[in-house]
PDB file of N, CA and C in Angstrom:
ATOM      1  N   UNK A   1      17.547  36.327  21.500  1.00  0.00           N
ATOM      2  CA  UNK A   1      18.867  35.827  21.829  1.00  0.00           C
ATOM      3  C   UNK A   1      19.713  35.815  20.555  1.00  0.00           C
ATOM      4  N   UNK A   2      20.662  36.130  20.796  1.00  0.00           N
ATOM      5  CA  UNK A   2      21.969  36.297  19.658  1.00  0.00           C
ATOM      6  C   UNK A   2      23.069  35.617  19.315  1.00  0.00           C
ATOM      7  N   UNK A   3      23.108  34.761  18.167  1.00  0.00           N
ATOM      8  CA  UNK A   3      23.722  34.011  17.877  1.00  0.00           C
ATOM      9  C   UNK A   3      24.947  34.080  17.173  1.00  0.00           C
ATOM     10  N   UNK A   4      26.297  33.393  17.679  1.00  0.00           N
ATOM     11  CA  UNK A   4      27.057  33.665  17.473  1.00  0.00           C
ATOM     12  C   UNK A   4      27.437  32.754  15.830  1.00  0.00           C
ATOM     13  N   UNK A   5      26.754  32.089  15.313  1.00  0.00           N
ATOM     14  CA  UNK A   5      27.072  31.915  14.276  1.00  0.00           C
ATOM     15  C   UNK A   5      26.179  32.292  13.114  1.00  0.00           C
ATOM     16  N   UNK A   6      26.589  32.561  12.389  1.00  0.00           N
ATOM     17  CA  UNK A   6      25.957  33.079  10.858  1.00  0.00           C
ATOM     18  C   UNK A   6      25.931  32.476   9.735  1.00  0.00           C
ATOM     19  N   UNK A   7      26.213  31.046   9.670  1.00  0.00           N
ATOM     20  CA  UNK A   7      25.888  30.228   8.281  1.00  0.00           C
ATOM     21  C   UNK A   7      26.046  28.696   9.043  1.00  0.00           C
ATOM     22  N   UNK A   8      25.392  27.708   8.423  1.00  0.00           N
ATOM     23  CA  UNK A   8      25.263  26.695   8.439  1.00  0.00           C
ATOM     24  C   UNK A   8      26.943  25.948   8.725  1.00  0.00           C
ATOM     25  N   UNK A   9      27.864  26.898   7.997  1.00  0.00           N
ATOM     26  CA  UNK A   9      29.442  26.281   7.776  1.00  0.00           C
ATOM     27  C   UNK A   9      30.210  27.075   9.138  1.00  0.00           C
ATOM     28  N   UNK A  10      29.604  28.254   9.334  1.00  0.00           N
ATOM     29  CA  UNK A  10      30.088  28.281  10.882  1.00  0.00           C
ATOM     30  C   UNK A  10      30.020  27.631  12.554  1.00  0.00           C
ATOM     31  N   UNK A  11      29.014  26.705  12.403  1.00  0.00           N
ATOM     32  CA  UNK A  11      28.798  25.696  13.194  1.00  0.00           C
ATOM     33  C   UNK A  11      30.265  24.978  13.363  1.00  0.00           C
ATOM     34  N   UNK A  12      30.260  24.543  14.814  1.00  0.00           N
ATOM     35  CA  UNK A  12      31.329  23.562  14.996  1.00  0.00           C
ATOM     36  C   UNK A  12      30.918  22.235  14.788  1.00  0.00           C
ATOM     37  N   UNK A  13      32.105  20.934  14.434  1.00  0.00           N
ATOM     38  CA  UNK A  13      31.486  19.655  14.322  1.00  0.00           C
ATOM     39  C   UNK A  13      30.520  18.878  15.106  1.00  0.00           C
ATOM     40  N   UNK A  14      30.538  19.432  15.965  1.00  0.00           N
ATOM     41  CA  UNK A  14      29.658  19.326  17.427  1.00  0.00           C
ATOM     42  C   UNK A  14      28.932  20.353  18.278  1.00  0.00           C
ATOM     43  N   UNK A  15      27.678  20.073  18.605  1.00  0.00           N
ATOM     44  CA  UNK A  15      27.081  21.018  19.533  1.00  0.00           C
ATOM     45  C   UNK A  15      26.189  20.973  20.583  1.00  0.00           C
ATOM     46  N   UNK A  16      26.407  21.699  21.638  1.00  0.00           N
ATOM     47  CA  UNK A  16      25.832  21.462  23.140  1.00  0.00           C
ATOM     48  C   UNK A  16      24.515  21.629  22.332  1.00  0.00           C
ATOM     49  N   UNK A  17      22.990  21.510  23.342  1.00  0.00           N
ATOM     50  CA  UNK A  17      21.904  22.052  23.519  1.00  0.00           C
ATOM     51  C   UNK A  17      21.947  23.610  23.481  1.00  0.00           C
ATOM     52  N   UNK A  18      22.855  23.711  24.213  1.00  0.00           N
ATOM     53  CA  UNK A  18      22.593  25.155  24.135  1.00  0.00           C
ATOM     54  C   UNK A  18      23.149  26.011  23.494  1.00  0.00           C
ATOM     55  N   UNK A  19      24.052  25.696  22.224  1.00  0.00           N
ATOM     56  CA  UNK A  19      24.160  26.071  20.850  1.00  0.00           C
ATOM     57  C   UNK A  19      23.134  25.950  19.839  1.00  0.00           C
ATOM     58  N   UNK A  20      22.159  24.761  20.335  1.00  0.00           N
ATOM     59  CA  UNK A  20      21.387  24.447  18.842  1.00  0.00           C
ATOM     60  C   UNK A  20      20.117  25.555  19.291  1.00  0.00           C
ATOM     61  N   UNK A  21      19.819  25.868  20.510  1.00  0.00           N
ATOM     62  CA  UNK A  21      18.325  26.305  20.307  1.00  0.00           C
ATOM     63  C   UNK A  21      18.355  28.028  20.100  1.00  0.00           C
ATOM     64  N   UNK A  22      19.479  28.756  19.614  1.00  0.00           N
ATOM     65  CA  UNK A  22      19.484  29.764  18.892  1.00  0.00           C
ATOM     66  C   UNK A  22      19.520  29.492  17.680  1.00  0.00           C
ATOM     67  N   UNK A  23      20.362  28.225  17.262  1.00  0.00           N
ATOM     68  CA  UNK A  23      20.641  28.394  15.613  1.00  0.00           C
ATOM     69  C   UNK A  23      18.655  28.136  14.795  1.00  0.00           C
ATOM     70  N   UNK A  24      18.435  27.497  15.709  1.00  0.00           N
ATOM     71  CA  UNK A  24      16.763  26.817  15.826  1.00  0.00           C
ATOM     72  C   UNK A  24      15.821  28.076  15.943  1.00  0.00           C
ATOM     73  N   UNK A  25      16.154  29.125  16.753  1.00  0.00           N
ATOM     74  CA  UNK A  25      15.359  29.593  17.328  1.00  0.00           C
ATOM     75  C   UNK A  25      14.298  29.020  18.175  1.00  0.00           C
ATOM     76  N   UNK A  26      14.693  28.137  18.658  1.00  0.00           N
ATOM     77  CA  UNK A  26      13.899  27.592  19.523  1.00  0.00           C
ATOM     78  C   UNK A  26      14.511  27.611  20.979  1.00  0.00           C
ATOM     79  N   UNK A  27      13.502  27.135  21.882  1.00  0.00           N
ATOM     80  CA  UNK A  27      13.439  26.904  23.278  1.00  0.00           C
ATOM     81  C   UNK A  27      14.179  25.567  23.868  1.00  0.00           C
ATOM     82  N   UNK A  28      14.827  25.414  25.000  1.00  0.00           N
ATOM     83  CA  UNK A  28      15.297  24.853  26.069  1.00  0.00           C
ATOM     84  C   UNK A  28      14.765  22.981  25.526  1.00  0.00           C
ATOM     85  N   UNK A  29      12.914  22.885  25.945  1.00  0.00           N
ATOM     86  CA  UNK A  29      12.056  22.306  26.152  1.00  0.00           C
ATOM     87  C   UNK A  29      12.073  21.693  24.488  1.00  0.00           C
ATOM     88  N   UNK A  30      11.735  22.384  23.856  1.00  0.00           N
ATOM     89  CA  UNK A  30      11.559  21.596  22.202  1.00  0.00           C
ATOM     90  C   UNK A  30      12.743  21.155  21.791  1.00  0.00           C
ATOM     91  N   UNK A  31      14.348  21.790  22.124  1.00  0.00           N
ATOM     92  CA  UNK A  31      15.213  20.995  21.467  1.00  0.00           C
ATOM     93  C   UNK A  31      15.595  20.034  22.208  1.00  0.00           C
ATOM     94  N   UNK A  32      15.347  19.490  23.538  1.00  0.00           N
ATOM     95  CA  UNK A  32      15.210  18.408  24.175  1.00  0.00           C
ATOM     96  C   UNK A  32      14.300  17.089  23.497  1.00  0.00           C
ATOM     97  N   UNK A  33      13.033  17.818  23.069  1.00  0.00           N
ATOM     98  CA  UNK A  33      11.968  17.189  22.318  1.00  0.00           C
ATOM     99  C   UNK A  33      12.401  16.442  21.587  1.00  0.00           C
ATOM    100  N   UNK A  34      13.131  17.535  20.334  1.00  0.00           N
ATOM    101  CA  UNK A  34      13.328  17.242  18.963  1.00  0.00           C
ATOM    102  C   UNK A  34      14.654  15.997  18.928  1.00  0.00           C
ATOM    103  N   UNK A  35      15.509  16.195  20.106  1.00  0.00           N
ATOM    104  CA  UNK A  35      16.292  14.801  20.224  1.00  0.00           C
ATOM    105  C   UNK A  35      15.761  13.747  21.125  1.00  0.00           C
ATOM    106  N   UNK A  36      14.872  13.738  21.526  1.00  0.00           N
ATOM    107  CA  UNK A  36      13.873  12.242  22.908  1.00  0.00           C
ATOM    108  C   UNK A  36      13.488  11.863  21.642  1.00  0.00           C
ATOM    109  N   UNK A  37      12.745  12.831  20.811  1.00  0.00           N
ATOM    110  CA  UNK A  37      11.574  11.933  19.911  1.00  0.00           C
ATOM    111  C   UNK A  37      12.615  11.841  18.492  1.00  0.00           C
ATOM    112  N   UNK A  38      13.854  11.658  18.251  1.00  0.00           N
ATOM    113  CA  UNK A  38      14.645  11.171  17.077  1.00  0.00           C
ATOM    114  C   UNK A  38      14.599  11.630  16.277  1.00  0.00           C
ATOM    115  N   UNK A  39      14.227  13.239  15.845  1.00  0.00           N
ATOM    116  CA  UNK A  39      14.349  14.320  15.134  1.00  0.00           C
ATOM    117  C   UNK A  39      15.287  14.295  14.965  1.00  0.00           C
ATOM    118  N   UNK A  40      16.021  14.630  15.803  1.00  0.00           N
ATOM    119  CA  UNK A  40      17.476  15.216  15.639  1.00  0.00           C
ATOM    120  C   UNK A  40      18.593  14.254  16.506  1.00  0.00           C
ATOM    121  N   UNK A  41      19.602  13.822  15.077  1.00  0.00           N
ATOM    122  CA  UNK A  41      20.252  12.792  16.105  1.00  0.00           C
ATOM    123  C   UNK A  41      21.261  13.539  16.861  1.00  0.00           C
ATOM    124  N   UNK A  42      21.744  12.583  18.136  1.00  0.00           N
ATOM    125  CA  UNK A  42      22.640  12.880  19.366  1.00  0.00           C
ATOM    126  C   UNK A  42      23.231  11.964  19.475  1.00  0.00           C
ATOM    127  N   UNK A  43      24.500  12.713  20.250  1.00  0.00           N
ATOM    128  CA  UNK A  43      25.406  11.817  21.178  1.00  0.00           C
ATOM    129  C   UNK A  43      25.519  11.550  22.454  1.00  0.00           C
ATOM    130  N   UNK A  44      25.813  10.764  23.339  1.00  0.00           N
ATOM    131  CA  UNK A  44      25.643  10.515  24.881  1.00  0.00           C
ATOM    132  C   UNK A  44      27.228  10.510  24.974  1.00  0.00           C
ATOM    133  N   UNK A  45      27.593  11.872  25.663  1.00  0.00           N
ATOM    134  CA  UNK A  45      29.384  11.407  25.837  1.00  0.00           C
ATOM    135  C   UNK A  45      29.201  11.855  27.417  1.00  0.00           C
ATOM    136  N   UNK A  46      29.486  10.713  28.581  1.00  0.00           N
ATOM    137  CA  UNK A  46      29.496  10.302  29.469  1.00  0.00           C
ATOM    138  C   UNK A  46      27.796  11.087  29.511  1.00  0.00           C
ATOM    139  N   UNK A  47      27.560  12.180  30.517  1.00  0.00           N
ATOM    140  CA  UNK A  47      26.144  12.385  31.006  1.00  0.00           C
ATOM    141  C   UNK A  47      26.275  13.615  29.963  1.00  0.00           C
ATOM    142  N   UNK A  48      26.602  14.189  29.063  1.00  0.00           N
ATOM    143  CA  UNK A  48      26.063  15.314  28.271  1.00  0.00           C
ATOM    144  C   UNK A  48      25.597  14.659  27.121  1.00  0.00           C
ATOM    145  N   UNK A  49      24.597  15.302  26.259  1.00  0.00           N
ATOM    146  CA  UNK A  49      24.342  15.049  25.120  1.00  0.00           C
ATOM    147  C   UNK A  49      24.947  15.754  23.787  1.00  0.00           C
ATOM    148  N   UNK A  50      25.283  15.820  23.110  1.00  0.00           N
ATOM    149  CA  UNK A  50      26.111  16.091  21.787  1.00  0.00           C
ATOM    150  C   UNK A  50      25.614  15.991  20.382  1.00  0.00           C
ATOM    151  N   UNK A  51      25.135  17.654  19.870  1.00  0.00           N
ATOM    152  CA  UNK A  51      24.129  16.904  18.689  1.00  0.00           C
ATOM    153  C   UNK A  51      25.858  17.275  17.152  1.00  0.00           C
ATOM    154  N   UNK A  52      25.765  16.158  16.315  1.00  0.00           N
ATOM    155  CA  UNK A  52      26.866  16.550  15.449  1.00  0.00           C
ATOM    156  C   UNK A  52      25.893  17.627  14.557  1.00  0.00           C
ATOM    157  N   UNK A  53      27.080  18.204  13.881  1.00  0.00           N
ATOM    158  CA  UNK A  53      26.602  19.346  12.817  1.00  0.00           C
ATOM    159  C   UNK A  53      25.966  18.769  11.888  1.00  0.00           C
ATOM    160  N   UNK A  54      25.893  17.600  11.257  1.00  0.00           N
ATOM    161  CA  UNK A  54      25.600  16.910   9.978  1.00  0.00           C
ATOM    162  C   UNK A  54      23.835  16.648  10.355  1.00  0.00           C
ATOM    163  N   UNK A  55      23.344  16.309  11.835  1.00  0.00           N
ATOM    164  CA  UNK A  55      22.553  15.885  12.276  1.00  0.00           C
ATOM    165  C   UNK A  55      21.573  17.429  12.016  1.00  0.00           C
ATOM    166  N   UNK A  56      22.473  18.374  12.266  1.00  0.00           N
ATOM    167  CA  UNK A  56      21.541  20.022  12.320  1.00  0.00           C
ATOM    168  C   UNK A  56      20.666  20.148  10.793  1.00  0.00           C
ATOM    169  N   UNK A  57      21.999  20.012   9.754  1.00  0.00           N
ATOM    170  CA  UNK A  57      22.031  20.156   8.659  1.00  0.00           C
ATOM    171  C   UNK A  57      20.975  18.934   7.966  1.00  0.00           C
ATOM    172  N   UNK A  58      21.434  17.888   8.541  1.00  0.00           N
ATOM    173  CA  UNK A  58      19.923  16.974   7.819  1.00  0.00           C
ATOM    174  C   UNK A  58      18.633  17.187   8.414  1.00  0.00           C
ATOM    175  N   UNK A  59      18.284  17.867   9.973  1.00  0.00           N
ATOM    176  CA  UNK A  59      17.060  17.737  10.002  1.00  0.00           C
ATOM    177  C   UNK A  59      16.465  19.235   8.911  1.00  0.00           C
ATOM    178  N   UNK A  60      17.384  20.191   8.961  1.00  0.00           N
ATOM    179  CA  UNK A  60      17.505  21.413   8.363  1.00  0.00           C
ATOM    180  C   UNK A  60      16.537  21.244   7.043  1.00  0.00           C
ATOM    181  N   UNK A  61      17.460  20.275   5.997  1.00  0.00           N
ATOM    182  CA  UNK A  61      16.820  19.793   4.714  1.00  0.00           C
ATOM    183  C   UNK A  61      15.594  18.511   4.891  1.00  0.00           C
ATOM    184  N   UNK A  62      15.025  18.215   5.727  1.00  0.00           N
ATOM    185  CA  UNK A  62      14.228  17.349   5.778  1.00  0.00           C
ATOM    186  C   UNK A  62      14.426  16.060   5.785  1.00  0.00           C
ATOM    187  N   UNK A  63      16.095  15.154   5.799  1.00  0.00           N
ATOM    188  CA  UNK A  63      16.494  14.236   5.595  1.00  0.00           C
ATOM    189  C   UNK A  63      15.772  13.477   7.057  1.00  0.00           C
ATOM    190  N   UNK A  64      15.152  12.220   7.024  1.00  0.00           N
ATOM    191  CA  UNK A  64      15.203  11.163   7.972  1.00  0.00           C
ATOM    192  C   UNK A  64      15.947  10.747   8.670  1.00  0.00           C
ATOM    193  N   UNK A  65      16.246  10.322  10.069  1.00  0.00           N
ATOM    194  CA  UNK A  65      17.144   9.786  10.563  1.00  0.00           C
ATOM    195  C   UNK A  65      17.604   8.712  10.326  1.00  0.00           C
TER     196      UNK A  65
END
């Protein structure tokens, strides 16, 4: 799958699920994971979830939540 962004700074301030699991290369199922189990922080805006860019970028470098 092919991703429409190409650097860490092309990310928008915000991103669906289904922006992060190309930048991830990952699957549907694990980036669900990686935000249930507090990997990766999120937002709850009404019933969608919302991961910010800063949240990509710290799990990226290993930062803690």
């Amino acid at each position: 799958m092919a991703t429409k962004f190409r650097s860490l700074d092309d990310l928008p301030l915000v991103l669906r699920v289904e922006d992060l699991m190309p930048v991830l290369d990952i699957g549907r199922n694990t980036a669900y994971e990686l935000i249930r189990s507090g990997q990766i922080r999120s937002v709850r805006v009404g019933r969608k979830l919302r991961i910010p860019k800063q949240a990509v970028e710290d799990f990226l470098a290993g930062k803690p939540k």
